[in-house]
N, C-alpha and C. Protein backbone atom coordinates (compact mmCIF):
# COMPACT_ATOMS: atom_id res chain seq x y z
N UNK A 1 -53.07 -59.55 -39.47
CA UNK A 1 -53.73 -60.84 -39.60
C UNK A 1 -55.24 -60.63 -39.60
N UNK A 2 -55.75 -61.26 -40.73
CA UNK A 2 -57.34 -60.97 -40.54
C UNK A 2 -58.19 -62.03 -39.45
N UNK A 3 -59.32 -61.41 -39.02
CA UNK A 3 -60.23 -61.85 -37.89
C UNK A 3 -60.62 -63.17 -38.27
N UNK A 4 -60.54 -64.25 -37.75
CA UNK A 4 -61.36 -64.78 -38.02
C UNK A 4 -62.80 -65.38 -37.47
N UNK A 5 -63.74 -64.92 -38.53
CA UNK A 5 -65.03 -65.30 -37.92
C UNK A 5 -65.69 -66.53 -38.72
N UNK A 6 -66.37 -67.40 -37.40
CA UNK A 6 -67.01 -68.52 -38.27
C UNK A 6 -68.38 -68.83 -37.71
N UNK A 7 -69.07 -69.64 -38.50
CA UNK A 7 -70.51 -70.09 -37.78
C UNK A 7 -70.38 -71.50 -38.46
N UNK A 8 -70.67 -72.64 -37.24
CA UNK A 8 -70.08 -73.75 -37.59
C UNK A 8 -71.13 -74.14 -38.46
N UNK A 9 -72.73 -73.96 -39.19
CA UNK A 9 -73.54 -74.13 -39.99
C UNK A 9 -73.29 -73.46 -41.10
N UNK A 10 -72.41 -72.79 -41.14
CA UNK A 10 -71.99 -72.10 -42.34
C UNK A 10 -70.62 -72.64 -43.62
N UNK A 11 -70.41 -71.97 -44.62
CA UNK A 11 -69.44 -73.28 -45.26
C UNK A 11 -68.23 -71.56 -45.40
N UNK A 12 -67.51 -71.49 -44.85
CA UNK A 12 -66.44 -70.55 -44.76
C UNK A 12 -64.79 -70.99 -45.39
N UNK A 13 -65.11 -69.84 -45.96
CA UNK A 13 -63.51 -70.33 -46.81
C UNK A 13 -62.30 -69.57 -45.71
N UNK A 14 -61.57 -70.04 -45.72
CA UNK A 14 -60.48 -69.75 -44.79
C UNK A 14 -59.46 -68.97 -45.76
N UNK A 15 -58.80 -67.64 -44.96
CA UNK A 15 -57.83 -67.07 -45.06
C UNK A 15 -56.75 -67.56 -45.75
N UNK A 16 -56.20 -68.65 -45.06
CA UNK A 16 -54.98 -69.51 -45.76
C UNK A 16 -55.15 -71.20 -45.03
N UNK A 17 -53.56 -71.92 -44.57
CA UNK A 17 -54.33 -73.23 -44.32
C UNK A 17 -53.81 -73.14 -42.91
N UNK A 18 -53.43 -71.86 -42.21
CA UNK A 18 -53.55 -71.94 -40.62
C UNK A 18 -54.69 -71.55 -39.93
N UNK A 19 -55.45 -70.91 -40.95
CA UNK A 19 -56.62 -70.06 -40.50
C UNK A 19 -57.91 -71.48 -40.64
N UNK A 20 -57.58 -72.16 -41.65
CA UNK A 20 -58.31 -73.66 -41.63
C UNK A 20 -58.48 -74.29 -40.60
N UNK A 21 -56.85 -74.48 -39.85
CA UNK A 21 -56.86 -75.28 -39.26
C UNK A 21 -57.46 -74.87 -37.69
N UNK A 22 -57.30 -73.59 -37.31
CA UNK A 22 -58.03 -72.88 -36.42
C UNK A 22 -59.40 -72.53 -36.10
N UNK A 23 -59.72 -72.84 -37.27
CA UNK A 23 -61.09 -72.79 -37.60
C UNK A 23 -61.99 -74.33 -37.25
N UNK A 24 -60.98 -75.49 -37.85
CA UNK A 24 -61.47 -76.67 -37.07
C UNK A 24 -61.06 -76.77 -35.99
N UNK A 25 -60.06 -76.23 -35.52
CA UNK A 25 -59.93 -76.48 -34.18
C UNK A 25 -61.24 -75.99 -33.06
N UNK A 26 -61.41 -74.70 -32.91
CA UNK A 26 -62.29 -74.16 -32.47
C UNK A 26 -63.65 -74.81 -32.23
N UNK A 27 -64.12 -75.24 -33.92
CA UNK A 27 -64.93 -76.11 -34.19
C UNK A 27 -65.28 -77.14 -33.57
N UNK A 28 -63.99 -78.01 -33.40
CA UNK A 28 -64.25 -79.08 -32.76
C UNK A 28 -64.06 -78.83 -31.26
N UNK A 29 -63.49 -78.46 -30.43
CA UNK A 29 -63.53 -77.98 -29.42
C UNK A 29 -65.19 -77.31 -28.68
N UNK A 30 -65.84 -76.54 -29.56
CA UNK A 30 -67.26 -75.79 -29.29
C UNK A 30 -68.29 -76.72 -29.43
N UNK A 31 -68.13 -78.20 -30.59
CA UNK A 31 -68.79 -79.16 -30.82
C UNK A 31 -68.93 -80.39 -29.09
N UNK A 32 -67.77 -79.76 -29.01
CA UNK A 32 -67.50 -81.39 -27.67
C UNK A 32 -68.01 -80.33 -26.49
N UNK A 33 -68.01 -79.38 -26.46
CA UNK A 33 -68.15 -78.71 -25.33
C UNK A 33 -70.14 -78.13 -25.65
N UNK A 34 -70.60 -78.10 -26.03
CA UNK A 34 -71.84 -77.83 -26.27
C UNK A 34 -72.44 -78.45 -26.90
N UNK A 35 -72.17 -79.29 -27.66
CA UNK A 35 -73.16 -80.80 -28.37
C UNK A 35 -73.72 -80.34 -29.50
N UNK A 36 -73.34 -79.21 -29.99
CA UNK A 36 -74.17 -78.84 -31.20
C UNK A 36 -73.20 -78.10 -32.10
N UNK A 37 -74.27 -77.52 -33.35
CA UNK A 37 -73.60 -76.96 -34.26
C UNK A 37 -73.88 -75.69 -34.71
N UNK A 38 -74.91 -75.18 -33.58
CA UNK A 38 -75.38 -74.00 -33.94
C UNK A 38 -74.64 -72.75 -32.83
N UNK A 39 -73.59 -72.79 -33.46
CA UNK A 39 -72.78 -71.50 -32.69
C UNK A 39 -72.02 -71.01 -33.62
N UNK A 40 -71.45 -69.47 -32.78
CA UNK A 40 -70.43 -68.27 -33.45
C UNK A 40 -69.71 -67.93 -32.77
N UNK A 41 -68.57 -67.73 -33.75
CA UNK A 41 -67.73 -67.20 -32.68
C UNK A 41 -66.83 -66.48 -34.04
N UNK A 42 -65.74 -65.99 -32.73
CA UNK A 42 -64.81 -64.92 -33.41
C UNK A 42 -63.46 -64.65 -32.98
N UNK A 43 -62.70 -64.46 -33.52
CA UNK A 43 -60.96 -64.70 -33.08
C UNK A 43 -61.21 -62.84 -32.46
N UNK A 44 -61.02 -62.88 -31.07
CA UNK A 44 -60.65 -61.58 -30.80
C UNK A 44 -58.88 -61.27 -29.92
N UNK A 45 -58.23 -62.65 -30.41
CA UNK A 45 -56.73 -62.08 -29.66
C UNK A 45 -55.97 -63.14 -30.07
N UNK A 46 -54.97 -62.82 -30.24
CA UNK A 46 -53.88 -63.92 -30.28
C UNK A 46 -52.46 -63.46 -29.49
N UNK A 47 -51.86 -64.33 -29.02
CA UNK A 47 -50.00 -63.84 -28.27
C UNK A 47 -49.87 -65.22 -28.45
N UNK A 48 -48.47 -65.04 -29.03
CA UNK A 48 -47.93 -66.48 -29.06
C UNK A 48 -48.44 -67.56 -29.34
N UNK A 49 -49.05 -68.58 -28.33
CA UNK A 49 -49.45 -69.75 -28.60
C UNK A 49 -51.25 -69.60 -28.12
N UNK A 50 -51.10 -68.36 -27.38
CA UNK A 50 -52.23 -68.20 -27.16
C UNK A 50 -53.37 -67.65 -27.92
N UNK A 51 -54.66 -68.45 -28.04
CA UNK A 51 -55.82 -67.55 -29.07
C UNK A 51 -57.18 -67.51 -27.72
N UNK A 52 -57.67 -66.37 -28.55
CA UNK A 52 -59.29 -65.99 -27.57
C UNK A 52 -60.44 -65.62 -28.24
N UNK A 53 -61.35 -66.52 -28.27
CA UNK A 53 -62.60 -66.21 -29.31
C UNK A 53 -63.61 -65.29 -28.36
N UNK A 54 -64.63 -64.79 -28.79
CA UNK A 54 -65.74 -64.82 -28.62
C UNK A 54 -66.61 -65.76 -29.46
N UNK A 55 -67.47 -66.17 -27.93
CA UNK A 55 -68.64 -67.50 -28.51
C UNK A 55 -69.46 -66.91 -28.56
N UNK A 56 -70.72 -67.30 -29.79
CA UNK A 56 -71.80 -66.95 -28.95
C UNK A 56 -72.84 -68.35 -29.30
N UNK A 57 -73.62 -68.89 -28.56
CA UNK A 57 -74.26 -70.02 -28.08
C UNK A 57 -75.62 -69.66 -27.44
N UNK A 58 -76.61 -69.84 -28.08
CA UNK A 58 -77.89 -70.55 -27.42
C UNK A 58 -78.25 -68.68 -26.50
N UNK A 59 -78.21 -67.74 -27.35
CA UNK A 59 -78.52 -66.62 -26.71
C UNK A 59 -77.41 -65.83 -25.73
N UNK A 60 -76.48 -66.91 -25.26
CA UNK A 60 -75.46 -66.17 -24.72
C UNK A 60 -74.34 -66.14 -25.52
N UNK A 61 -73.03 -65.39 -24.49
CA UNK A 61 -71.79 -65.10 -24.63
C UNK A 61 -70.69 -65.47 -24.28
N UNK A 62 -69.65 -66.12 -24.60
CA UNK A 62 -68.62 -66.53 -23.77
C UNK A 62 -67.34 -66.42 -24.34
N UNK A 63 -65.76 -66.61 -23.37
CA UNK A 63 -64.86 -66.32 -24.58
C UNK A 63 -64.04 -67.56 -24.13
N UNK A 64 -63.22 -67.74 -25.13
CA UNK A 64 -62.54 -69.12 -25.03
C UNK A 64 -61.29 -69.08 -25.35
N UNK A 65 -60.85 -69.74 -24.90
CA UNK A 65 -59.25 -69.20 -24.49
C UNK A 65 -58.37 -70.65 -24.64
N UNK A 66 -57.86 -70.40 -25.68
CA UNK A 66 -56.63 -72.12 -26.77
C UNK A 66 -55.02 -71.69 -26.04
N UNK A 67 -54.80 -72.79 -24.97
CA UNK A 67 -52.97 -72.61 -24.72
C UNK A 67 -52.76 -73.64 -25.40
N UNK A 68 -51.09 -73.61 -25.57
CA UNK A 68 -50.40 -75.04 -26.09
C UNK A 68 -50.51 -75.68 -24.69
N UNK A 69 -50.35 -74.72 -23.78
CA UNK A 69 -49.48 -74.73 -22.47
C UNK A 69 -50.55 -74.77 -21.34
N UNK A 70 -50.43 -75.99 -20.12
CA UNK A 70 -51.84 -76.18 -19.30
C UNK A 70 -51.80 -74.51 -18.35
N UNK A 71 -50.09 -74.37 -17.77
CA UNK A 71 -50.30 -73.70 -16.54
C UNK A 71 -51.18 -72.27 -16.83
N UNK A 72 -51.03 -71.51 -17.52
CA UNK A 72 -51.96 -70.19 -17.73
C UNK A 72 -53.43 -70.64 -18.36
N UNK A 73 -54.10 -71.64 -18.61
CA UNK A 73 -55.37 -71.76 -18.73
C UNK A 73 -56.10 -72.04 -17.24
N UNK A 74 -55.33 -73.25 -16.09
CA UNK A 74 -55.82 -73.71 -15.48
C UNK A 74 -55.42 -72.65 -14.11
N UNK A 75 -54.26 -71.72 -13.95
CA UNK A 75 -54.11 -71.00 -13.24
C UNK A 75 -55.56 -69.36 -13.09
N UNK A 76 -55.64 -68.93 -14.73
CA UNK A 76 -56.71 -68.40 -14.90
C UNK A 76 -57.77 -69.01 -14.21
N UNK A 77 -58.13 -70.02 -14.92
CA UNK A 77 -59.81 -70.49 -14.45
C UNK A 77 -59.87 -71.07 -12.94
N UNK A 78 -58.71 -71.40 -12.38
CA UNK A 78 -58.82 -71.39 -11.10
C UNK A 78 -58.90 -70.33 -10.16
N UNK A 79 -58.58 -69.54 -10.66
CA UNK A 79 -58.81 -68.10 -10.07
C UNK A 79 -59.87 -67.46 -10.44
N UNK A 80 -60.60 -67.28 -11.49
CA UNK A 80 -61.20 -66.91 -11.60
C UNK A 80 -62.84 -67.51 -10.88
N UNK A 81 -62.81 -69.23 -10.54
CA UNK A 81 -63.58 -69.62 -9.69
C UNK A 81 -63.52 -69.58 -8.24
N UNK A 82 -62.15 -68.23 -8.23
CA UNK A 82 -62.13 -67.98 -6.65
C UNK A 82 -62.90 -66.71 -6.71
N UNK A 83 -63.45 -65.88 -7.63
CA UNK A 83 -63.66 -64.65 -7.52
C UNK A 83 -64.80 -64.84 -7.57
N UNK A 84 -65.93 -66.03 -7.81
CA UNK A 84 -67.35 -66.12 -8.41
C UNK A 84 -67.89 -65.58 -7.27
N UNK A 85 -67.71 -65.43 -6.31
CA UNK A 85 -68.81 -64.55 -5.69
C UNK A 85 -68.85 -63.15 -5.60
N UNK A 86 -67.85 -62.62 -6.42
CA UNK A 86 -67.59 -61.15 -6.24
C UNK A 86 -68.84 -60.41 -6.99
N UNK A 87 -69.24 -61.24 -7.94
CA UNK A 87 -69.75 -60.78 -8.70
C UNK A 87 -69.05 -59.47 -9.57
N UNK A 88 -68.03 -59.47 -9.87
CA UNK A 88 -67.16 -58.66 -10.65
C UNK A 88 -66.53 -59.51 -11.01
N UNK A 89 -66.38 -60.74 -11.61
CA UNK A 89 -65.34 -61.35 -12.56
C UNK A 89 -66.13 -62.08 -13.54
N UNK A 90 -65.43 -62.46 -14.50
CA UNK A 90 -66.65 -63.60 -15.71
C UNK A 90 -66.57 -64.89 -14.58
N UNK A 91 -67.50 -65.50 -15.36
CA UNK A 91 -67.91 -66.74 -14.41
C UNK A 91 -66.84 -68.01 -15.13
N UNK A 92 -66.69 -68.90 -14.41
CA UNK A 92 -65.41 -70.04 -15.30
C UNK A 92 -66.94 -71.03 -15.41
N UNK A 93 -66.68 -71.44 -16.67
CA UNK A 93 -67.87 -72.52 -16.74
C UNK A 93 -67.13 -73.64 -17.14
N UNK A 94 -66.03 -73.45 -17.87
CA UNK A 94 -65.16 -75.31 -18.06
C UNK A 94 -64.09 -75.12 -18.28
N UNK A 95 -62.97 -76.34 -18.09
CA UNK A 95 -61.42 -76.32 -18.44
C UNK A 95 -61.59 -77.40 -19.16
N UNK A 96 -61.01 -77.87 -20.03
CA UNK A 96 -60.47 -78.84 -20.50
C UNK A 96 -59.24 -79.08 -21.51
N UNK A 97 -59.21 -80.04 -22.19
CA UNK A 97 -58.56 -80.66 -23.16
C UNK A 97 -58.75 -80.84 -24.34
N UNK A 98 -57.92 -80.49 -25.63
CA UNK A 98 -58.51 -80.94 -27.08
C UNK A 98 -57.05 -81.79 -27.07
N UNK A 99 -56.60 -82.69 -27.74
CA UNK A 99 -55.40 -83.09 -28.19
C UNK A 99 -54.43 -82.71 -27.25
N UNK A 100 -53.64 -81.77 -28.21
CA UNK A 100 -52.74 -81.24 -27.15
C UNK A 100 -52.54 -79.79 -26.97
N UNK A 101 -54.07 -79.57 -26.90
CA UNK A 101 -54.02 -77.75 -26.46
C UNK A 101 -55.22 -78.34 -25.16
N UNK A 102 -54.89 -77.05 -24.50
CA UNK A 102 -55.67 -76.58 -23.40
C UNK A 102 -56.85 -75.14 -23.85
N UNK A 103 -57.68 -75.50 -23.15
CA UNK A 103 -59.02 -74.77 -23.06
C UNK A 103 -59.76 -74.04 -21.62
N UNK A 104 -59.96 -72.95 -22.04
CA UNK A 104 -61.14 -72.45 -20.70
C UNK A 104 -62.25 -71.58 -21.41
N UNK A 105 -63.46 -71.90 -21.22
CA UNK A 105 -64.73 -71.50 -21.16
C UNK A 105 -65.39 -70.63 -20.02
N UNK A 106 -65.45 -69.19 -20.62
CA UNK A 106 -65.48 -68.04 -19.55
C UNK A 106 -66.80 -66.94 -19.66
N UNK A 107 -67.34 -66.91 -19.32
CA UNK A 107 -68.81 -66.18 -19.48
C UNK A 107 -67.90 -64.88 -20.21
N UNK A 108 -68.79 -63.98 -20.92
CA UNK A 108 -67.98 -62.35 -21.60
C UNK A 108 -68.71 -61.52 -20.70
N UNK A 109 -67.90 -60.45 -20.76
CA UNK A 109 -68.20 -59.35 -20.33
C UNK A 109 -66.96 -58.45 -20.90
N UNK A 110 -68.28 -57.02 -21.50
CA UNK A 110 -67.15 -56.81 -22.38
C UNK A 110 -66.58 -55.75 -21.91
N UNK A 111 -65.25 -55.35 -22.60
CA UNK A 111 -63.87 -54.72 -22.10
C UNK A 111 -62.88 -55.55 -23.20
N UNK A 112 -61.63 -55.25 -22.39
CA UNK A 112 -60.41 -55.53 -22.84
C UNK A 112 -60.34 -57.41 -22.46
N UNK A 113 -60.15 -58.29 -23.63
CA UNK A 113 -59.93 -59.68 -23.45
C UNK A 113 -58.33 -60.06 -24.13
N UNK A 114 -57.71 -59.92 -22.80
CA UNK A 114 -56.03 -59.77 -23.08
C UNK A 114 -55.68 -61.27 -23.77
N UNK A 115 -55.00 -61.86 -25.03
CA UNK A 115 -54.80 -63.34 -25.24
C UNK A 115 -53.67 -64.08 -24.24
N UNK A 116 -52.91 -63.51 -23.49
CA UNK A 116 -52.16 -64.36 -22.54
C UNK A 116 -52.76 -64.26 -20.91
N UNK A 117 -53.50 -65.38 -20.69
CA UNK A 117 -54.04 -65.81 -19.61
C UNK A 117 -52.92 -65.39 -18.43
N UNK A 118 -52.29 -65.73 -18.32
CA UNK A 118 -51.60 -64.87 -17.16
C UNK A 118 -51.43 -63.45 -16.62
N UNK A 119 -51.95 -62.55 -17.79
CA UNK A 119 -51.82 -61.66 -17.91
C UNK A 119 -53.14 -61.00 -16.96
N UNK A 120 -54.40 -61.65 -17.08
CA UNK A 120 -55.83 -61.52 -16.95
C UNK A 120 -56.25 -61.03 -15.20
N UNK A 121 -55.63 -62.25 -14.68
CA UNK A 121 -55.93 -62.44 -13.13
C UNK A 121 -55.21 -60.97 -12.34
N UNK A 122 -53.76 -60.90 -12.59
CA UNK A 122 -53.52 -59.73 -12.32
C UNK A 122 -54.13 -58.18 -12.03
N UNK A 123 -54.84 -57.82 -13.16
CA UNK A 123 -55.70 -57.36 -13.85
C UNK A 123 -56.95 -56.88 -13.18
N UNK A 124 -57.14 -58.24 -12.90
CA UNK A 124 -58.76 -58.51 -12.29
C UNK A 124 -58.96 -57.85 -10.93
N UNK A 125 -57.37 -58.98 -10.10
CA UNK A 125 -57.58 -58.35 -9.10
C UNK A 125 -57.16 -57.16 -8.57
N UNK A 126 -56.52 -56.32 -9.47
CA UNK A 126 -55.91 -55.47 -9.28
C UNK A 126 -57.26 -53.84 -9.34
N UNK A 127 -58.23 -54.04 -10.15
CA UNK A 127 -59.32 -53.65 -10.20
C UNK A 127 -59.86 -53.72 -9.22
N UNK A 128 -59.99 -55.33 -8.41
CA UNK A 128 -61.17 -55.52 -7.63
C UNK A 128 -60.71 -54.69 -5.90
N UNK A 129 -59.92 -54.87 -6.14
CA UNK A 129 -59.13 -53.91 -4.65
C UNK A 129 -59.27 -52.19 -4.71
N UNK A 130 -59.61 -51.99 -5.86
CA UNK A 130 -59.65 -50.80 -5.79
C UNK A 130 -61.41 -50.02 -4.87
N UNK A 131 -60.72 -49.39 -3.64
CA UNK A 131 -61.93 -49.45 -2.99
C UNK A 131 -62.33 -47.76 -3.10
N UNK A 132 -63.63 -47.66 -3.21
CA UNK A 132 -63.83 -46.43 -3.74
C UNK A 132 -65.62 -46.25 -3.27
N UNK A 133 -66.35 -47.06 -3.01
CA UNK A 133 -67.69 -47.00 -1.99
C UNK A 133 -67.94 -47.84 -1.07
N UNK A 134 -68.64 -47.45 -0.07
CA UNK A 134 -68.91 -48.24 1.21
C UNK A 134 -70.44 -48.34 0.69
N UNK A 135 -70.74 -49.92 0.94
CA UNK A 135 -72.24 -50.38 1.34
C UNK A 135 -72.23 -51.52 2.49
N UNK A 136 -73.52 -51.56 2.72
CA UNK A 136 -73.67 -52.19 3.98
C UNK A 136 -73.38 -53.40 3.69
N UNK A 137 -73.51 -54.59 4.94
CA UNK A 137 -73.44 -55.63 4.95
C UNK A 137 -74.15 -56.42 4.13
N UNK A 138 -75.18 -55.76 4.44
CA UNK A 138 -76.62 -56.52 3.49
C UNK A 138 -76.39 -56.73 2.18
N UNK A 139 -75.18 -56.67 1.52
CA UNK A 139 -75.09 -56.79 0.62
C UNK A 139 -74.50 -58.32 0.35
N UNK A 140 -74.44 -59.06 1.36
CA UNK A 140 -73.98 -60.31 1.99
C UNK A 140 -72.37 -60.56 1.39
N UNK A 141 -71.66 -60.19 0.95
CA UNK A 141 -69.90 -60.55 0.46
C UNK A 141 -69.47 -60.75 1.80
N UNK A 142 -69.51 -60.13 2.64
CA UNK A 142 -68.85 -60.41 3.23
C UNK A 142 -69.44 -60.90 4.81
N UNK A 143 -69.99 -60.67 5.35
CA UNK A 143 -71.09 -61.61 6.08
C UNK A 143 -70.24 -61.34 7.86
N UNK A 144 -69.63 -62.57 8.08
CA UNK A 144 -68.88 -62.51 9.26
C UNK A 144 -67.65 -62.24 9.20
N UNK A 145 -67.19 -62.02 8.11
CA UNK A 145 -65.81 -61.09 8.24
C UNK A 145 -65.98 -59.51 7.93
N UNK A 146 -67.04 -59.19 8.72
CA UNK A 146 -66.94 -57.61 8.62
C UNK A 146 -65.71 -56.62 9.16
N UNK A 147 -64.77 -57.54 9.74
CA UNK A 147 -63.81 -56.71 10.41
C UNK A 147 -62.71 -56.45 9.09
N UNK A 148 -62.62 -57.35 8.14
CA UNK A 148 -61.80 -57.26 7.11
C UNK A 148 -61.85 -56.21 6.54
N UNK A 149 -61.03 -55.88 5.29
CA UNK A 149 -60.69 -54.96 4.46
C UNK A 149 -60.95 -55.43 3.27
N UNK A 150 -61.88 -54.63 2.32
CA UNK A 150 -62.42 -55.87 1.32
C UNK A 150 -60.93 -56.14 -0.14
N UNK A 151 -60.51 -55.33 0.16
CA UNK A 151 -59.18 -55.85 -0.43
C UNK A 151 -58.37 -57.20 0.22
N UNK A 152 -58.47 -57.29 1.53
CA UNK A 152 -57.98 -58.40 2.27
C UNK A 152 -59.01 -59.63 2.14
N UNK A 153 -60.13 -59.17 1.74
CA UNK A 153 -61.04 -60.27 1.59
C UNK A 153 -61.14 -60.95 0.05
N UNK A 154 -60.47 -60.16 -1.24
CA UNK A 154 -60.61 -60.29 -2.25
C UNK A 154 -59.40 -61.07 -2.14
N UNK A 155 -58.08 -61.12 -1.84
CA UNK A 155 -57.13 -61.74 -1.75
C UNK A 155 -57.12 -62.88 -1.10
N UNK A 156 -58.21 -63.20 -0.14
CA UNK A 156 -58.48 -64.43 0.82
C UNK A 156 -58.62 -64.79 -0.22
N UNK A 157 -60.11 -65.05 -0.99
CA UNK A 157 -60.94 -65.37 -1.73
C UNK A 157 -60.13 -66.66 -2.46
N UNK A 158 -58.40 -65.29 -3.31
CA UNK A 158 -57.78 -66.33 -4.60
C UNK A 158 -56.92 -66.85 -4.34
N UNK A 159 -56.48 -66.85 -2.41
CA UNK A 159 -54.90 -67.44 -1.79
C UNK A 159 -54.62 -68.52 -2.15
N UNK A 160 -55.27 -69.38 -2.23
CA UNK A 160 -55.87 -70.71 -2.80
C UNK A 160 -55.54 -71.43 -4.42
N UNK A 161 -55.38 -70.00 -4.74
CA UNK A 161 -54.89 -70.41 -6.08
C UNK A 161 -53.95 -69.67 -6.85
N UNK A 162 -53.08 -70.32 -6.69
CA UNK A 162 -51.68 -69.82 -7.76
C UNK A 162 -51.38 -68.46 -6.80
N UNK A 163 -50.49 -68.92 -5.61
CA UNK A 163 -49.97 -67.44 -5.09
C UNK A 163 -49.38 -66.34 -5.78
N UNK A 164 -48.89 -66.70 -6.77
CA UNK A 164 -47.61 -65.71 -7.26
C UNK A 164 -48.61 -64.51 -8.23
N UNK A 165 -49.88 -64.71 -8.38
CA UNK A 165 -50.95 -64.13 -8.92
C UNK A 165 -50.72 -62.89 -7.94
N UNK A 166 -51.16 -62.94 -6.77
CA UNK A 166 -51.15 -62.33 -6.29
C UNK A 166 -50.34 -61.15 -5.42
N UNK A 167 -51.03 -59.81 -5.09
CA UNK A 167 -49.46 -58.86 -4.45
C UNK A 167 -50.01 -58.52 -3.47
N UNK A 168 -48.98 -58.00 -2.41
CA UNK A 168 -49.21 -57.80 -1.19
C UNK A 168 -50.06 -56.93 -1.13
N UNK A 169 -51.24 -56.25 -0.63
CA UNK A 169 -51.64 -54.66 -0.85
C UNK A 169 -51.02 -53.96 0.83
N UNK A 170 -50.19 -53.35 0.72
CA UNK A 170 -49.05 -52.50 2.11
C UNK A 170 -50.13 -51.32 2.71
N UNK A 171 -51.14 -50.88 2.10
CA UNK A 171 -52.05 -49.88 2.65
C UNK A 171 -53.57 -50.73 2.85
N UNK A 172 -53.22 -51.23 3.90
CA UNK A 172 -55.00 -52.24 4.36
C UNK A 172 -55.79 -50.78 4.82
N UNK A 173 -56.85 -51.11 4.01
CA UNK A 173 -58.33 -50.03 4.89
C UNK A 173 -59.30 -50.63 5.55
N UNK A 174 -59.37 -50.71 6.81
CA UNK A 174 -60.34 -51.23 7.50
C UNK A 174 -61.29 -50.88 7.83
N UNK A 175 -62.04 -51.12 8.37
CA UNK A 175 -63.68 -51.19 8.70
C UNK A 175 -63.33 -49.57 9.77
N UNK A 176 -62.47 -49.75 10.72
CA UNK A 176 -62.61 -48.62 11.43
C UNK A 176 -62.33 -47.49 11.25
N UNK A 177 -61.97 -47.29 10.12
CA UNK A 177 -61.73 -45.60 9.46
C UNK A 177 -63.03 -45.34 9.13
N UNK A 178 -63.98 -46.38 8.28
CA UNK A 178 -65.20 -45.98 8.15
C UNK A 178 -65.98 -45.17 9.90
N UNK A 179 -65.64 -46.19 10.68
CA UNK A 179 -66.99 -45.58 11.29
C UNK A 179 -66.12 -44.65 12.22
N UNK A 180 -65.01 -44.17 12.28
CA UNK A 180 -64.62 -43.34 13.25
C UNK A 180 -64.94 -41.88 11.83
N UNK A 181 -65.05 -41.85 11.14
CA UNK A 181 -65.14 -40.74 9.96
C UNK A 181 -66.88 -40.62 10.19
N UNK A 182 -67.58 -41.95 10.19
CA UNK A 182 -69.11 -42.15 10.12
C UNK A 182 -69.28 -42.97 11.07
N UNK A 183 -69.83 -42.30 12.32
CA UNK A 183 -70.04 -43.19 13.66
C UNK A 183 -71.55 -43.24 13.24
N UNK A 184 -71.96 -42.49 12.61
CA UNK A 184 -73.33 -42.80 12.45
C UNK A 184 -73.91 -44.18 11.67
N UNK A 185 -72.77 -44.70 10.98
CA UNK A 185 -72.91 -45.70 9.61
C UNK A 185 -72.78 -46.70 10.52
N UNK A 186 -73.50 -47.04 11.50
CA UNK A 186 -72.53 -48.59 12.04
C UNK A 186 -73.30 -49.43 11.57
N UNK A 187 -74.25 -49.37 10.71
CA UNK A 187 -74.80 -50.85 9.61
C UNK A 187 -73.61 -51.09 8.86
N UNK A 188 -72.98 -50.19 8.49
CA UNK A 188 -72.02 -50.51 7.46
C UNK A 188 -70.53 -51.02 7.59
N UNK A 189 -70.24 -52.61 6.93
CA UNK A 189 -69.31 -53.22 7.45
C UNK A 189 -68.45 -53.27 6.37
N UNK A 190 -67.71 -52.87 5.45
CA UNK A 190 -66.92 -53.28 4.44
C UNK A 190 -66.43 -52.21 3.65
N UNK A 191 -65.71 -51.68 2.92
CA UNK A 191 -65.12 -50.95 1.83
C UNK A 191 -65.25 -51.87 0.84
N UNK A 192 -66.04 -51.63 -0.06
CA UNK A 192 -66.05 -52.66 -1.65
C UNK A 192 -66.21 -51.89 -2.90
N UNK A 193 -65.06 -52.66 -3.16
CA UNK A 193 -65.26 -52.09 -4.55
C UNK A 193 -65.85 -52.34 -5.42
N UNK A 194 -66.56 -51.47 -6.20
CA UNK A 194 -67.18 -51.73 -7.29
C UNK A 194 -66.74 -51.52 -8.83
N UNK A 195 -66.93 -52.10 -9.76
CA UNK A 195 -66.72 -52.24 -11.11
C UNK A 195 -67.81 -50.65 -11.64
C-alpha cells in the first residue's frame, strides 16, 4: 500500500477512493484540532482499523492515531498522561472524536510508532523499568518516595489506568542494594531508568 502523504494547502491526487477518503478524514480531523490549514502529515502505520500519521504543525511534531474503536485510543492516552512526568514517554496533548472514529494527539519522538494502540503502553513500560543507572534524588522523580524501586514507582504512576496494561515486575530493586554496594552514595535515592 502506498504512503500516504498530504499538505492540507496543497491539491493532492489520491491513490484510489480509500486513500481520498483518508486523506479527508485526517484533514478534517487536523482542521478541528488546530484551526488551520497549514499542516503535514504522513500515513506511517496501519493494523486493521487502526491508522498513525505523522503531523507536522507550526514547527513541531506529533503523531495521530484513527480507531474505529474508543477502548485502545483512550486506554493509550490515558496512560500515557500517567507517564508525563517520566520524561521518557511522548506527551498526550488531546483525545477526541470525529464522527465515528476515535483520535489521540501525541507529541513524536522518533523510533518505532506501532498502529495498534494497545500494543504501545506495554512497550513503554516495559522499557521504562528497565533499570540500568543510579542518579540522585535531585533529579526530583521521585522526591519522597525514595524508598521505592523506580520500577515500582513507574507502575504506581499508570495503576490508575487500565490495569491489565500492566505486569507484575517479581524482581523489585530497591534503594538498599544501592547503598549497601555504595555506602558512600547516600545522596542517592532511586534506580532509574533511562531511555
Amino acid at each position: 500500500m502506498a504512503a500516504i502523504v498530504g499538505r492540507a494547502t496543497d491539491s493532492i491526487t489520491p491513490v484510489n477512493n480509500q486513500d481520498s477518503g483518508r486523506l479527508k478524514m485526517v484533514e478534517d480531523i487536523l482542521r478541528q484540532e488546530f484551526g488551520s490549514r497549514d499542516f503535514q502529515f504522513q500515513d506511517i502505520g496501519q493494523g486493521g482499523s487502526n491508522f498513525v500519521f505523522q503531523v507536522g504543525f507550526d514547527d513541531q511534531h506529533y503523531v495521530l492515531r484513527i480507531c474505529s474503536q474508543r477502548h485502545p485510543i483512550i486506554n493509550d492516552f490515558s496512560s500515557l498522561r500517567s507517564l508525563e512526568g517520566l520524561d521518557i514517554a511522548p506527551k498526550a496533548v488531546r483525545c477526541n472524536q470525529w464522527n465515528q472514529l476515535y483520535y489521540a494527539i501525541e507529541t513524536f519522538l522518533p523510533g518505532k510508532h506501532e498502529s495498534n494502540s494497545d500494543q504501545n503502553v506495554p512497550i513503554l513500560l516495559q522499557t521504562a523499568t528497565e533499570i540500568h543507572q543510579v542518579h540522585s534524588d535531585r533529579c526530583g522523580h521521585l522526591g519522597r518516595l525514595n524508598h521505592c524501586s523506580w520500577s515500582a514507582y513507574v507502575h504506581d504512576m499508570a495503576r490508575g489506568n487500565e490495569r491489565h496494561f500492566l505486569e507484575k515486575v517479581p524482581d523489585q530493586k530497591y534503594i538498599g542494594c544501592v547503598l549497601t554496594g555504595y555506602p558512600e552514595a547516600a545522596n542517592f535515592s532511586l534506580l532509574h531508568g533511562d531511555l
